[in-house]
Protein backbone atom coordinates (compact mmCIF):
# COMPACT_ATOMS: atom_id res chain seq x y z
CA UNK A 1 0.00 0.00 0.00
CA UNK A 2 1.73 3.41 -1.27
CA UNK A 3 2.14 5.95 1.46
CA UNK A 4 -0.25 8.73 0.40
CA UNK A 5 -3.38 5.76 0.93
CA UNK A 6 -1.88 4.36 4.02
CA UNK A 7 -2.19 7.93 5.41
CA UNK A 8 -5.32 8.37 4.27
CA UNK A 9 -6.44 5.30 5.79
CA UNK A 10 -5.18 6.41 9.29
CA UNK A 11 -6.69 9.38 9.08
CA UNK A 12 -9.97 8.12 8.63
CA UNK A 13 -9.79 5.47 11.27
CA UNK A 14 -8.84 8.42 13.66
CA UNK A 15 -12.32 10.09 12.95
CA UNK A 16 -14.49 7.25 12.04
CA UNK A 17 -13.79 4.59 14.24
CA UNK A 18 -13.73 5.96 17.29
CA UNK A 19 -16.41 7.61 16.60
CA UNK A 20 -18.77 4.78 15.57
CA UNK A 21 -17.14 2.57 18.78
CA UNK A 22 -18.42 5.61 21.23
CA UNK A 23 -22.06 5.56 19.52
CA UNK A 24 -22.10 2.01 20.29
CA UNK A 25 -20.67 2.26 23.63
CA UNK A 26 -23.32 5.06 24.41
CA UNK A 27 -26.11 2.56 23.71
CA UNK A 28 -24.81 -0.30 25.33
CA UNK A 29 -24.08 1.82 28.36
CA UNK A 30 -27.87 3.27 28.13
CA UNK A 31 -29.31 -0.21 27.93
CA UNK A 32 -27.33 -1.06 31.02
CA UNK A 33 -28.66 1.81 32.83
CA UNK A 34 -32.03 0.89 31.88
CA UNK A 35 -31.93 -2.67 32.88
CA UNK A 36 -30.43 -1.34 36.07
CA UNK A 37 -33.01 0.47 36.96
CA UNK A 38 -35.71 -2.32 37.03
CA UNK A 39 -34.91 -2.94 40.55
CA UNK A 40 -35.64 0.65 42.07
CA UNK A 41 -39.11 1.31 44.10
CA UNK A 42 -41.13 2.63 41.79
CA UNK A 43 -43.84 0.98 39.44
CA UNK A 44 -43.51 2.48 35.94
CA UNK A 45 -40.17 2.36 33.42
CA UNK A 46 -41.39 4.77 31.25
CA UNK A 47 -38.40 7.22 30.90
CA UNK A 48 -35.09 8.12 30.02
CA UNK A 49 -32.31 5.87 32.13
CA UNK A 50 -29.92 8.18 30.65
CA UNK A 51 -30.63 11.43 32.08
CA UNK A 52 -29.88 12.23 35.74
CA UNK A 53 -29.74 9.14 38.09
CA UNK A 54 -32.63 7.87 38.78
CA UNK A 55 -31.01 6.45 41.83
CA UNK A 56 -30.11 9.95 42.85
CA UNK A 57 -33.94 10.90 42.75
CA UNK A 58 -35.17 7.92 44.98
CA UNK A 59 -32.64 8.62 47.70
CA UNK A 60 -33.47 12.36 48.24
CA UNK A 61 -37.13 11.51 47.50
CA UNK A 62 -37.34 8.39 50.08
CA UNK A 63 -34.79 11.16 53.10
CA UNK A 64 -38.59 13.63 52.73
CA UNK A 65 -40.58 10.69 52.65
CA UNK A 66 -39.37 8.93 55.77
CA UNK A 67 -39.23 11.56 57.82
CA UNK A 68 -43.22 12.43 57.60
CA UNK A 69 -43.67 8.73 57.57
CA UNK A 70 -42.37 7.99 61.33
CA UNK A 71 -44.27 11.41 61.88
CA UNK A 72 -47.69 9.73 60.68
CA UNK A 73 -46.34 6.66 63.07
CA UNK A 74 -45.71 9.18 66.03
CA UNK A 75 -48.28 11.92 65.35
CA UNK A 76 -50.05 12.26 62.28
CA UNK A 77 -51.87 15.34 63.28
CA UNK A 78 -48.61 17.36 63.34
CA UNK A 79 -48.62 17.06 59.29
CA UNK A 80 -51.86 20.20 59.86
CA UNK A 81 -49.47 22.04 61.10
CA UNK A 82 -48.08 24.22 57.83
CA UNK A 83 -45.01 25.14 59.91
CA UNK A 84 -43.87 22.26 60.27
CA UNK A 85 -44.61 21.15 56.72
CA UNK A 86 -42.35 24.45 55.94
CA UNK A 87 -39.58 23.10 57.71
CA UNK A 88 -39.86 19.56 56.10
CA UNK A 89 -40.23 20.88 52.66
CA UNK A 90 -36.92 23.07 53.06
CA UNK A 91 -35.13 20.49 54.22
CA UNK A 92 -35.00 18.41 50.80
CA UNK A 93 -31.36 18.90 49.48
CA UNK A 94 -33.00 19.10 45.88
CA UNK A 95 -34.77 22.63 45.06
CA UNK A 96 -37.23 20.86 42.71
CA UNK A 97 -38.38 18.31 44.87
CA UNK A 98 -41.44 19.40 47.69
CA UNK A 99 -44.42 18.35 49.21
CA UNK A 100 -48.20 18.45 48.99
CA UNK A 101 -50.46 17.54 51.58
CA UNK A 102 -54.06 16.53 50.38
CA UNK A 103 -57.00 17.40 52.97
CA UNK A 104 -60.05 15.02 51.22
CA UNK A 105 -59.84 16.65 47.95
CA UNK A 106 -58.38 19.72 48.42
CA UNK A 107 -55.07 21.05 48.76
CA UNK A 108 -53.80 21.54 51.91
CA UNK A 109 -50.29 22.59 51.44
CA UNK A 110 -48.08 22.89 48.45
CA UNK A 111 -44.23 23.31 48.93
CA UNK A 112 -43.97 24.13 45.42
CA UNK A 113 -47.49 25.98 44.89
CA UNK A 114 -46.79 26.61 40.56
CA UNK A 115 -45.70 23.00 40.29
CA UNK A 116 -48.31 21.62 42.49
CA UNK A 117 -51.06 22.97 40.34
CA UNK A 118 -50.06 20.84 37.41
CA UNK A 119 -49.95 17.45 39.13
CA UNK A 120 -52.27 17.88 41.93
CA UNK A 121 -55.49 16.40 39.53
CA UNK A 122 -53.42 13.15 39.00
CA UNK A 123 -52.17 12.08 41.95
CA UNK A 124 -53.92 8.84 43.85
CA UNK A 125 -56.40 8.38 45.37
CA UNK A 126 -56.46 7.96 49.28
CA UNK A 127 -56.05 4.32 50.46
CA UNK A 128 -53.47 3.35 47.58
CA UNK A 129 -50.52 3.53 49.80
CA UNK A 130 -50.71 2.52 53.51
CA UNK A 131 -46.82 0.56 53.81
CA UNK A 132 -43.34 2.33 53.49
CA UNK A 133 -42.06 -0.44 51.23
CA UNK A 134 -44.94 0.34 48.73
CA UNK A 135 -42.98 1.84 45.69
CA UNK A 136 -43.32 5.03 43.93
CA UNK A 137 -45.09 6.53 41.44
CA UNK A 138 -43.34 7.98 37.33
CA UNK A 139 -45.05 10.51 35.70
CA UNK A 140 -44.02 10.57 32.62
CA UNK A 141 -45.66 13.53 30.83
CA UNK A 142 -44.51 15.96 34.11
CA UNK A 143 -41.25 14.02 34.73
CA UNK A 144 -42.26 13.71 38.01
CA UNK A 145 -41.61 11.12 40.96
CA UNK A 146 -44.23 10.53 43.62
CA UNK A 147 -44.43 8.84 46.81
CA UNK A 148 -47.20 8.72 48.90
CA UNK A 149 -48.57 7.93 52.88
CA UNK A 150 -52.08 8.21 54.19
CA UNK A 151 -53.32 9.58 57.43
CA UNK A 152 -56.44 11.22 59.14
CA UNK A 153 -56.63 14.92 60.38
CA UNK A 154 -58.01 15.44 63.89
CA UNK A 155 -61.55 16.33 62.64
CA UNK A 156 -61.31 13.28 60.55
CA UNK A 157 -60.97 14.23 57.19
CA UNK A 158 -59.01 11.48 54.74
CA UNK A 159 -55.14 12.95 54.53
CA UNK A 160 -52.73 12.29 51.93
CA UNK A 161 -48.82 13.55 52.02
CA UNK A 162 -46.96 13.28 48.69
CA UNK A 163 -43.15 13.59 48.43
CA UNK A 164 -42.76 15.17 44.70
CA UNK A 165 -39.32 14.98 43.10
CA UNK A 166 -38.99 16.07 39.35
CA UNK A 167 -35.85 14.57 37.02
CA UNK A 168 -33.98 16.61 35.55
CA UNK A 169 -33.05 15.40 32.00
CA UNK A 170 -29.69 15.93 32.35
CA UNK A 171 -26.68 13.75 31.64
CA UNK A 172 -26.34 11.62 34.25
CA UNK A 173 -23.36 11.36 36.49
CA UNK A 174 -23.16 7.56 36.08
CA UNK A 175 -23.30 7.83 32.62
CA UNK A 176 -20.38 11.07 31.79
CA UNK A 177 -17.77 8.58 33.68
CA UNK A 178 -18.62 5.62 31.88
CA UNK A 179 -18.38 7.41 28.77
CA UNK A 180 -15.06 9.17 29.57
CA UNK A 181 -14.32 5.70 30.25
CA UNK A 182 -15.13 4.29 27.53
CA UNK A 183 -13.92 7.09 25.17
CA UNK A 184 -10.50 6.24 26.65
CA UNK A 185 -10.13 2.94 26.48
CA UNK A 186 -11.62 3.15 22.46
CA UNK A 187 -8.97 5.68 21.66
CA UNK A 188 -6.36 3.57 23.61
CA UNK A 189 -7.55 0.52 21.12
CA UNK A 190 -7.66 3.17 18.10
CA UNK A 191 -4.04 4.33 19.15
CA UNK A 192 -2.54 0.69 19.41
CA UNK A 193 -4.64 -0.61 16.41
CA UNK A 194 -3.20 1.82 14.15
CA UNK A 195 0.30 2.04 15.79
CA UNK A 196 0.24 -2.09 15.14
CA UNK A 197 -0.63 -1.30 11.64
CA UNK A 198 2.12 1.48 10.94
CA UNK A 199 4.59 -0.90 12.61
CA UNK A 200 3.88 -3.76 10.52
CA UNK A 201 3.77 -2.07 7.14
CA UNK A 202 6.14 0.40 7.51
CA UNK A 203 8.97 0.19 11.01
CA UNK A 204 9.92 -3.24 10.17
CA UNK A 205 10.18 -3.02 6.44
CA UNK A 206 11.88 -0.28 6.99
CA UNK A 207 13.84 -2.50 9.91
CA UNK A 208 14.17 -5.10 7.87
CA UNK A 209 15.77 -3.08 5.04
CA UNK A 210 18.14 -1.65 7.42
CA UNK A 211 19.78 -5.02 8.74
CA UNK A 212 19.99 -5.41 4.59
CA UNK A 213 21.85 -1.92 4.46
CA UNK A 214 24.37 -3.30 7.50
CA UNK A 215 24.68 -6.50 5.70
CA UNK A 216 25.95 -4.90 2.31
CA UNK A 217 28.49 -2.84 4.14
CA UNK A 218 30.03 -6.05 5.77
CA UNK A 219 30.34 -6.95 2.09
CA UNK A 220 27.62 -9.28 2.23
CA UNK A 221 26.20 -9.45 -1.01
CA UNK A 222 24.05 -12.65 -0.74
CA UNK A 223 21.16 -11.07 1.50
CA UNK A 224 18.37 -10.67 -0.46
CA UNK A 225 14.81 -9.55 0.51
CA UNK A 226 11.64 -10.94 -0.44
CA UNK A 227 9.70 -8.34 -2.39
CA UNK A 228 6.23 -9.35 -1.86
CA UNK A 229 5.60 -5.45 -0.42
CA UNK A 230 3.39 -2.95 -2.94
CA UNK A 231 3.57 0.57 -3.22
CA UNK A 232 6.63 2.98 -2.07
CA UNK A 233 7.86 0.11 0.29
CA UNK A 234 7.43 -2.97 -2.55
CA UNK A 235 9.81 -0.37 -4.69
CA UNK A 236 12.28 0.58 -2.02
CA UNK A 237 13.02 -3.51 -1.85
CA UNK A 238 13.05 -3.65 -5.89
CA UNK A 239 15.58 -0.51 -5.26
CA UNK A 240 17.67 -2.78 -3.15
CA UNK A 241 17.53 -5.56 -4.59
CA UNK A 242 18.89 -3.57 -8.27
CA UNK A 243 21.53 -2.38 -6.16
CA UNK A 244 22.47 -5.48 -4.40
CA UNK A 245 22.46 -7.64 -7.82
CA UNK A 246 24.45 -4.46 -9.30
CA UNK A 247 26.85 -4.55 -6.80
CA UNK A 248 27.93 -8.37 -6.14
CA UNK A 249 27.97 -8.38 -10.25
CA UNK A 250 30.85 -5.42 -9.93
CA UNK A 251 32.42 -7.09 -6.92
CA UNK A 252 32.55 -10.10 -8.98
CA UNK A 253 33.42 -8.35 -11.88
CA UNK A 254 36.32 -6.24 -9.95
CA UNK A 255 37.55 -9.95 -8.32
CA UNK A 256 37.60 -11.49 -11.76
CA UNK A 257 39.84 -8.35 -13.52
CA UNK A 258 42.15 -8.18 -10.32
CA UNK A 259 42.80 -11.80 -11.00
CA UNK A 260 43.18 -11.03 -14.63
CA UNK A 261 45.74 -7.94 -13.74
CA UNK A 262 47.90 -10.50 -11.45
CA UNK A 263 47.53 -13.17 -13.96
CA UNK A 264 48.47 -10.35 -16.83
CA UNK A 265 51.57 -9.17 -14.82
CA UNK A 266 52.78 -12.64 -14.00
CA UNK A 267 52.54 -13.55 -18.39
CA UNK A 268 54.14 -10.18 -18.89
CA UNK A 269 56.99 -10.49 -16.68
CA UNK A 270 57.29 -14.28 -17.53
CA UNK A 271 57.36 -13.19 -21.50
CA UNK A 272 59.66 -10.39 -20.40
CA UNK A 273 61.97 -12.74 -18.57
CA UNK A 274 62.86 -15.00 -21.87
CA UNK A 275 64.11 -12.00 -24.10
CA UNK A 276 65.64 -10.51 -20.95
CA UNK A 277 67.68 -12.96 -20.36
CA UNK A 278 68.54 -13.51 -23.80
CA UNK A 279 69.69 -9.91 -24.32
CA UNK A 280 71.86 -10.36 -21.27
CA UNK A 281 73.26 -13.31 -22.21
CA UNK A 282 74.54 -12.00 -25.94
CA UNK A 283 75.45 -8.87 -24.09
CA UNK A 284 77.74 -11.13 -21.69
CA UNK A 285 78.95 -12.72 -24.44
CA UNK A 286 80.31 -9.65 -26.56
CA UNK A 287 81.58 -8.26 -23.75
CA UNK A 288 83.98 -11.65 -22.61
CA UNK A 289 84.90 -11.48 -26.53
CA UNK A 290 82.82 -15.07 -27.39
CA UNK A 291 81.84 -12.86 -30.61
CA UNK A 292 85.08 -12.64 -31.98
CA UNK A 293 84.17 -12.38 -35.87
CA UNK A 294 82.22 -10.21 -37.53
CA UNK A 295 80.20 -12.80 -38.45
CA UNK A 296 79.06 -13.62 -34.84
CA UNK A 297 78.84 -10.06 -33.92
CA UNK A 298 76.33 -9.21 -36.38
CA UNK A 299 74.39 -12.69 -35.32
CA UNK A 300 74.61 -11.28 -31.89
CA UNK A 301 73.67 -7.37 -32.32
CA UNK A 302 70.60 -8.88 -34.58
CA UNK A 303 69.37 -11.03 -31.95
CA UNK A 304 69.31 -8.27 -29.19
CA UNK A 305 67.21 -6.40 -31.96
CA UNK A 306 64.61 -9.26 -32.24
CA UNK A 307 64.40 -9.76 -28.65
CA UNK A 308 63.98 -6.17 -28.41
CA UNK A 309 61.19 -6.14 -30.82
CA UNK A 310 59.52 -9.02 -29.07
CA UNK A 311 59.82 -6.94 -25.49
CA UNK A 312 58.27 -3.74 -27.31
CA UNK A 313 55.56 -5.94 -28.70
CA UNK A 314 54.73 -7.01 -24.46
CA UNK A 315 54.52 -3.75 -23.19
CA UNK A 316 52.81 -2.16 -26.60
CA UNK A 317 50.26 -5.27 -26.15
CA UNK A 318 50.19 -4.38 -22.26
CA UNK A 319 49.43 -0.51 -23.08
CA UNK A 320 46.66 -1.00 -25.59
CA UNK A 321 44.91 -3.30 -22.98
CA UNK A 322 45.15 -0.43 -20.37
CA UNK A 323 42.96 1.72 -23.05
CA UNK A 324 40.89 -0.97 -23.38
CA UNK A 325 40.01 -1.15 -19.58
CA UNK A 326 39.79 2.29 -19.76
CA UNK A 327 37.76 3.03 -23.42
CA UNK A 328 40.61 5.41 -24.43
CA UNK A 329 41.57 3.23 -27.44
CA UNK A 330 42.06 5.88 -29.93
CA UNK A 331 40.15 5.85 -33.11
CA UNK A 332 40.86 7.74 -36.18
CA UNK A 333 38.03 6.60 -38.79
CA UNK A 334 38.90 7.12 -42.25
CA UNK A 335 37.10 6.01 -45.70
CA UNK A 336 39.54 3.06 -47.05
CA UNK A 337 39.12 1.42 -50.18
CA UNK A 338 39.09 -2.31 -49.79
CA UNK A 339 41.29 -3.12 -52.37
CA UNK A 340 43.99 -0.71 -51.96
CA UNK A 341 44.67 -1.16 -48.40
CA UNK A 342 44.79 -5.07 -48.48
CA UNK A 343 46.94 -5.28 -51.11
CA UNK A 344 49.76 -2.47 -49.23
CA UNK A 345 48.77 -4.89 -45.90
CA UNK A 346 49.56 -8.12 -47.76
CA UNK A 347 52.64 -6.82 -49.42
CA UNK A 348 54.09 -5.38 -45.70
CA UNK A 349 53.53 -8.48 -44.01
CA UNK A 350 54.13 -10.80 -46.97
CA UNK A 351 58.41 -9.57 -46.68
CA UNK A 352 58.22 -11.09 -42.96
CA UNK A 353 56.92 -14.35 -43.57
CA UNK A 354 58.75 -14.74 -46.56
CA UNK A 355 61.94 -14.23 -44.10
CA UNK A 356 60.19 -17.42 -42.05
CA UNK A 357 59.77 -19.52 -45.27
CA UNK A 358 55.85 -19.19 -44.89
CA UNK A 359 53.93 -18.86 -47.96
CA UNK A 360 51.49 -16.30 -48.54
CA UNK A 361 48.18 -16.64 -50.37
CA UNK A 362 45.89 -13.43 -50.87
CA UNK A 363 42.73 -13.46 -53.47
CA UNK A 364 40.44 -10.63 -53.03
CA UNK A 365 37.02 -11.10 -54.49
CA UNK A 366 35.38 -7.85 -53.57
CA UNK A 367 34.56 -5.11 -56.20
CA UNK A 368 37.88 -2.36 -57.18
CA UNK A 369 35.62 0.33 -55.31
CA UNK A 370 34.84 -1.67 -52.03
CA UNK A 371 34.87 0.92 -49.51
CA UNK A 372 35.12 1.06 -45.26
CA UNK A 373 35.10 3.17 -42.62
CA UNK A 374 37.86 1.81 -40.98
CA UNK A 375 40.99 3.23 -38.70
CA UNK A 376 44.00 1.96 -40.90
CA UNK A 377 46.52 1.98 -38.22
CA UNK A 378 44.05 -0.03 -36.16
CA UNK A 379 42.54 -2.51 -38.61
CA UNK A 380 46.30 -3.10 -39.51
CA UNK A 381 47.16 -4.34 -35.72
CA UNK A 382 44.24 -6.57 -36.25
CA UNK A 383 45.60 -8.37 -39.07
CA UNK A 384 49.34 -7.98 -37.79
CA UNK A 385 47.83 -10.05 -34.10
CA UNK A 386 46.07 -12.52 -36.30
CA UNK A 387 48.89 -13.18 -38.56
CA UNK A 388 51.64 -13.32 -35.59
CA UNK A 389 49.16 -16.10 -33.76
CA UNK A 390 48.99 -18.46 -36.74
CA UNK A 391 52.70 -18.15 -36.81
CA UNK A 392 52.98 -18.90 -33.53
CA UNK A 393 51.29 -22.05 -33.63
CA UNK A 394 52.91 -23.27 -36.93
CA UNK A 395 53.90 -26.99 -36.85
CA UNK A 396 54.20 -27.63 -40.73
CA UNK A 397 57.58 -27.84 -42.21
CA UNK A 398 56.23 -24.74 -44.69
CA UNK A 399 53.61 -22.91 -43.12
CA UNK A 400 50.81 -21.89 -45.23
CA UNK A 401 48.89 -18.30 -44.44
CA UNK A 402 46.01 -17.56 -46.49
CA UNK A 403 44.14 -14.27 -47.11
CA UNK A 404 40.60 -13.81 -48.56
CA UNK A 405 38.53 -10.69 -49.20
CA UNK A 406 34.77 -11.94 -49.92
CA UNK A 407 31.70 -9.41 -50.73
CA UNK A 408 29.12 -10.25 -49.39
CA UNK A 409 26.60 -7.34 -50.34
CA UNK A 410 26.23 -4.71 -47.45
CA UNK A 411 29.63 -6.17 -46.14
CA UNK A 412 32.80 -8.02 -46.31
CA UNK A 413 34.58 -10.60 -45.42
CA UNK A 414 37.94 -10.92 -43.97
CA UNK A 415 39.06 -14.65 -43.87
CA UNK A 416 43.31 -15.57 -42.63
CA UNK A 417 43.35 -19.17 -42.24
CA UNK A 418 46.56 -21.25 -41.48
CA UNK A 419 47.96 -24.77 -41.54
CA UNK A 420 48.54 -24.87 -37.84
CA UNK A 421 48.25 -27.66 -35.40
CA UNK A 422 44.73 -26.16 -35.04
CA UNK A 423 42.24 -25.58 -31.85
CA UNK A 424 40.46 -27.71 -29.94
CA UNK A 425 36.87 -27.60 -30.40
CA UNK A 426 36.07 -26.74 -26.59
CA UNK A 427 38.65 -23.88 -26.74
CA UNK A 428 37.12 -22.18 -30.10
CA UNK A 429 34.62 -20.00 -27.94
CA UNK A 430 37.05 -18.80 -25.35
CA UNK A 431 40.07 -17.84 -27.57
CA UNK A 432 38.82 -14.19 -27.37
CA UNK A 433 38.27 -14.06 -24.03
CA UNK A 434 41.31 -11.83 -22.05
CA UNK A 435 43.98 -14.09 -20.79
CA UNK A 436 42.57 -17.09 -22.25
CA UNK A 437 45.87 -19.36 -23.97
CA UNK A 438 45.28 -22.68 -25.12
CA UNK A 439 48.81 -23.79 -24.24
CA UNK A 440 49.94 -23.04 -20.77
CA UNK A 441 53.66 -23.91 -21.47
CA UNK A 442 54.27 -19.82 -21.66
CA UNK A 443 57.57 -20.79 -24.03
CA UNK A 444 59.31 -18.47 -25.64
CA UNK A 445 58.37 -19.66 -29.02
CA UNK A 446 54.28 -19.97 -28.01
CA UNK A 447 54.29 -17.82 -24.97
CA UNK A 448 52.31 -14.38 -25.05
CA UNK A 449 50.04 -12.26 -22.87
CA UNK A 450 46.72 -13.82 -23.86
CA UNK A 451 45.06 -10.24 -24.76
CA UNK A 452 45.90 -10.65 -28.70
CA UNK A 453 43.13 -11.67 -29.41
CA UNK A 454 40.76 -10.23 -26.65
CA UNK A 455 42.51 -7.17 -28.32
CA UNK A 456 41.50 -8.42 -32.22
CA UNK A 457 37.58 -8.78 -31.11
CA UNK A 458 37.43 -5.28 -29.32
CA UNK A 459 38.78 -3.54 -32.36
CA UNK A 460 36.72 -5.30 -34.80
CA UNK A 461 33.46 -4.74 -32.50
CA UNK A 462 34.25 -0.69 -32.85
CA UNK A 463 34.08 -0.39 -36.02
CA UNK A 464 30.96 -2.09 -36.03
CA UNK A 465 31.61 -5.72 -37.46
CA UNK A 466 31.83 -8.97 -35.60
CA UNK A 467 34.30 -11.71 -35.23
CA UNK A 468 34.66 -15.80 -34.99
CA UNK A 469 36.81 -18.37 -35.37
CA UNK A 470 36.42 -22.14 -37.15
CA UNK A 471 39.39 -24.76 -36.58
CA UNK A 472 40.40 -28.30 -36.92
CA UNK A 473 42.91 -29.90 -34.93
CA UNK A 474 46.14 -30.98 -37.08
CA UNK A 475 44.92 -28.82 -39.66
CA UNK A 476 44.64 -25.24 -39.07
CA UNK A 477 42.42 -22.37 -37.89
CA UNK A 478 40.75 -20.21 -39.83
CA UNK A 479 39.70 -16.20 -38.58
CA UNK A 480 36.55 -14.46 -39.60
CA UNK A 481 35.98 -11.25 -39.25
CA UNK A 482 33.12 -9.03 -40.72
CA UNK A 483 33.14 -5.27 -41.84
CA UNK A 484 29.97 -2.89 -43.31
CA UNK A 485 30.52 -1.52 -46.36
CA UNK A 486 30.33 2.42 -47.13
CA UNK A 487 27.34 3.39 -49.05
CA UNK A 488 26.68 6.68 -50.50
CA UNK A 489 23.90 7.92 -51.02
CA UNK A 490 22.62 9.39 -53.85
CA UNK A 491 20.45 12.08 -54.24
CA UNK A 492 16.53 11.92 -54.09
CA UNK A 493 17.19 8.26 -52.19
């Protein structure tokens, strides 16, 4: 659930609920009142439990009531004497509740004379009350509460004293506490509802995330969270989980090329190490005199050149892979045509295999006006690495090199394809991968970094085309590399 709803739903609950809960708590309380009220001394239930305590009414009512009752016991005839019925009546602790004494059918005295007048005509007849424990009367059109006792004045006349109490429709003390009560304890469940809800959708994601947090700065990649969450939450895992995934692939990544660097620097230095120690050894020797002709001197000097062409090859190979790591290989795209720079290409390298006895073959079957878009100083280190592997890995006693140029409509081409002892067919896919050598003898004579061709494919790749390789064992390997084709357009297409 996003945020902006989850709010909304709290907010709602606030007002609503504890709203609704306090209606229903006001009628439950009410219909406990009610019931409560069934045992108090007084015959009819027709009125409102939840105004003033009805309990309140019957005490004050029954203090009047008893005291003219053990005066009927005593003396009755002291109830004709009006002061003393003063006295009484100002007694009660209530201002609206008095009394009326009833001489036959008259009135004889009225604490409340305005009041009196009203329900005078309805109260009871003499003779309907003649025990204290008889209950009261409820009048509900005058909200009025009545108790009665008989007696007989002194000349005989039928007596009646009433003890007249009116409720006040107020709310009842019984009923504001329970209510307060109850308000508190439904906005104490409201407040721990809701703070159970917030806590569960939000704290302990939020928790939970954070232990994931602590566990990705102990380098703890592997902790993953179960996004089963919607909303702002549900994306704040997806977040994580992108990041987590992101980072344990560059960890990986960053473990894999430091072990490529250490593996790099321990080819370098061991492909270092064999013209090194060549070059010191010639050096040694010209210098005790071994090379004492000219003959050997000039066999000497020209060795120290080729070992010192085979150490600039290392650390130029070692230099382009740094701009590789980097992107900084730099490009300078040209329009070639086809034809004219294979041929100056073949012709270059065609002088240094001929010094190596290898034969060269070169057909090119593209049209005269084949043109790329090609870096020429680039391209040509791809065909120079090519060439220099298959050489390499020459066991024929005349090594063959051949060179095609096919058209193949928006493209062409490029085929070099030896007479080698060949690749195995599980090593074909990973020859291009960076470090990768199919012999691990590291000679001098098959040795190498193992970025040549890693080199070769990211080259090729920049200038758009693709590359693969086919070989046989005992029979050669064959390179194939593919380059688009310039096409100008004309006008009006």
């Amino acid at each position: 659930m996003k945020f902006k709803t989850r709010l909304r739903v709290v907010f709602i609950t606030i007002i609503v609920l504890p709203l609704v809960l306090t209606a229903v708590a006001f009628c439950g309380i009410g219909i406990y009142l009610m019931n409560a009220q069934k045992g108090l001394p007084f015959e009819q239930m027709d009125y409102d439990a939840m105004s003033e305590s009805m309990q309140e009414v019957v005490e004050v009512t029954d203090k009047a009531y008893h005291i003219l009752w053990e005066q009927v016991q005593r003396d009755p005839s002291r109830l004709e004497d009006l002061e003393y019925l003063e006295q009484v009546n100002s007694k009660t602790v209530r201002r609206s509740t008095y009394i009326i004494v009833r001489k036959d059918d008259t009135l004889y005295y009225a604490g409340n004379k305005a009041a009196a007048e009203n329900i005078f005509p309805k109260l009871p007849a003499y003779g309907n009350r003649d025990s204290v424990e008889e209950p009261g009367y409820y009048y509900d059109e005058y909200d009025k509460f009545v108790r009665q006792i008989d007696f007989e004045f002194s000349d005989g006349s039928k007596g009646s004293a009433f003890v007249v109490s009116r409720v006040n429709f107020m709310i009842s003390r019984n009923l504001l506490v329970d209510m307060l009560v109850a308000i508190f304890l439904i906005l104490l469940f409201t407040g721990i509802m809701l703070t159970k809800w917030i806590r569960r959708g939000v704290f302990n994601p939020i928790n939970e995330l954070n232990v994931a947090m602590r566990k990705i700065k102990e380098g703890n990649f592997e902790y993953a969270l179960q996004i089963d969450a919607r909303g702002e939450i549900g994306d704040l895992y997806r977040n994580y989980e992108d990041m987590r995934l992101r980072l344990k692939e560059t960890t990986e990544e960053k473990k894999e090329q430091d072990l490529q660097n250490r593996e790099l620097v321990s080819n370098i230095s061991h492909d270092l190490k064999t013209p090194i120690t060549a070059i010191k050894g010639y050096v040694e020797g010209i210098l005790d005199g071994v090379a004492d002709t000219s003959e050997k001197m000039d066999k000497y000097i020209k060795t120290i050149y080729n070992k010192a062409n085979d150490m600039e090859r290392l650390i130029n190979e070692l230099t382009f892979y740094s701009g590789i790591d980097n992107n900084r290989i730099p490009y300078n795209f040209h329009r070639i045509n086809v034809a004219d720079y294979f041929d100056d290409c073949v012709e270059e390298v065609g002088l240094d295999l001929e010094s190596k006895n290898i034969e060269l073959n070169y057909s090119n079957l593209a049209q005269p006006d084949t043109v790329i878009i090609a870096d020429p100083e680039q391209m040509k280190k791809v065909i120079n690495n090519i060439i220099s592997n298959s050489v390499k890995y020459l066991d024929k006693p005349r090594g063959v090199i051949d060179i095609r140029i096919l058209d193949e409509r928006d493209s062409i081409r490029v085929e070099i394809e030896d007479n080698g002892k060949g690749i195995a067919q599980k090593d074909v896919p990973r020859i291009f991968e960076r470090f990768y050598r199919t012999d691990a003898s590291r000679n001098s004579a098959q040795g190498g970094s193992g970025i040549g061709l890693s080199i070769v494919k990211k080259i090729v790749e920049d200038h758009g085309g693709y590359i693969w390789a086919t070989s046989r064992e005992g029979e050669g390997t064959c390179m194939h590399f593919v380059l688009r084709k310039y096409i100008e357009l004309q006008d009006g297409k």
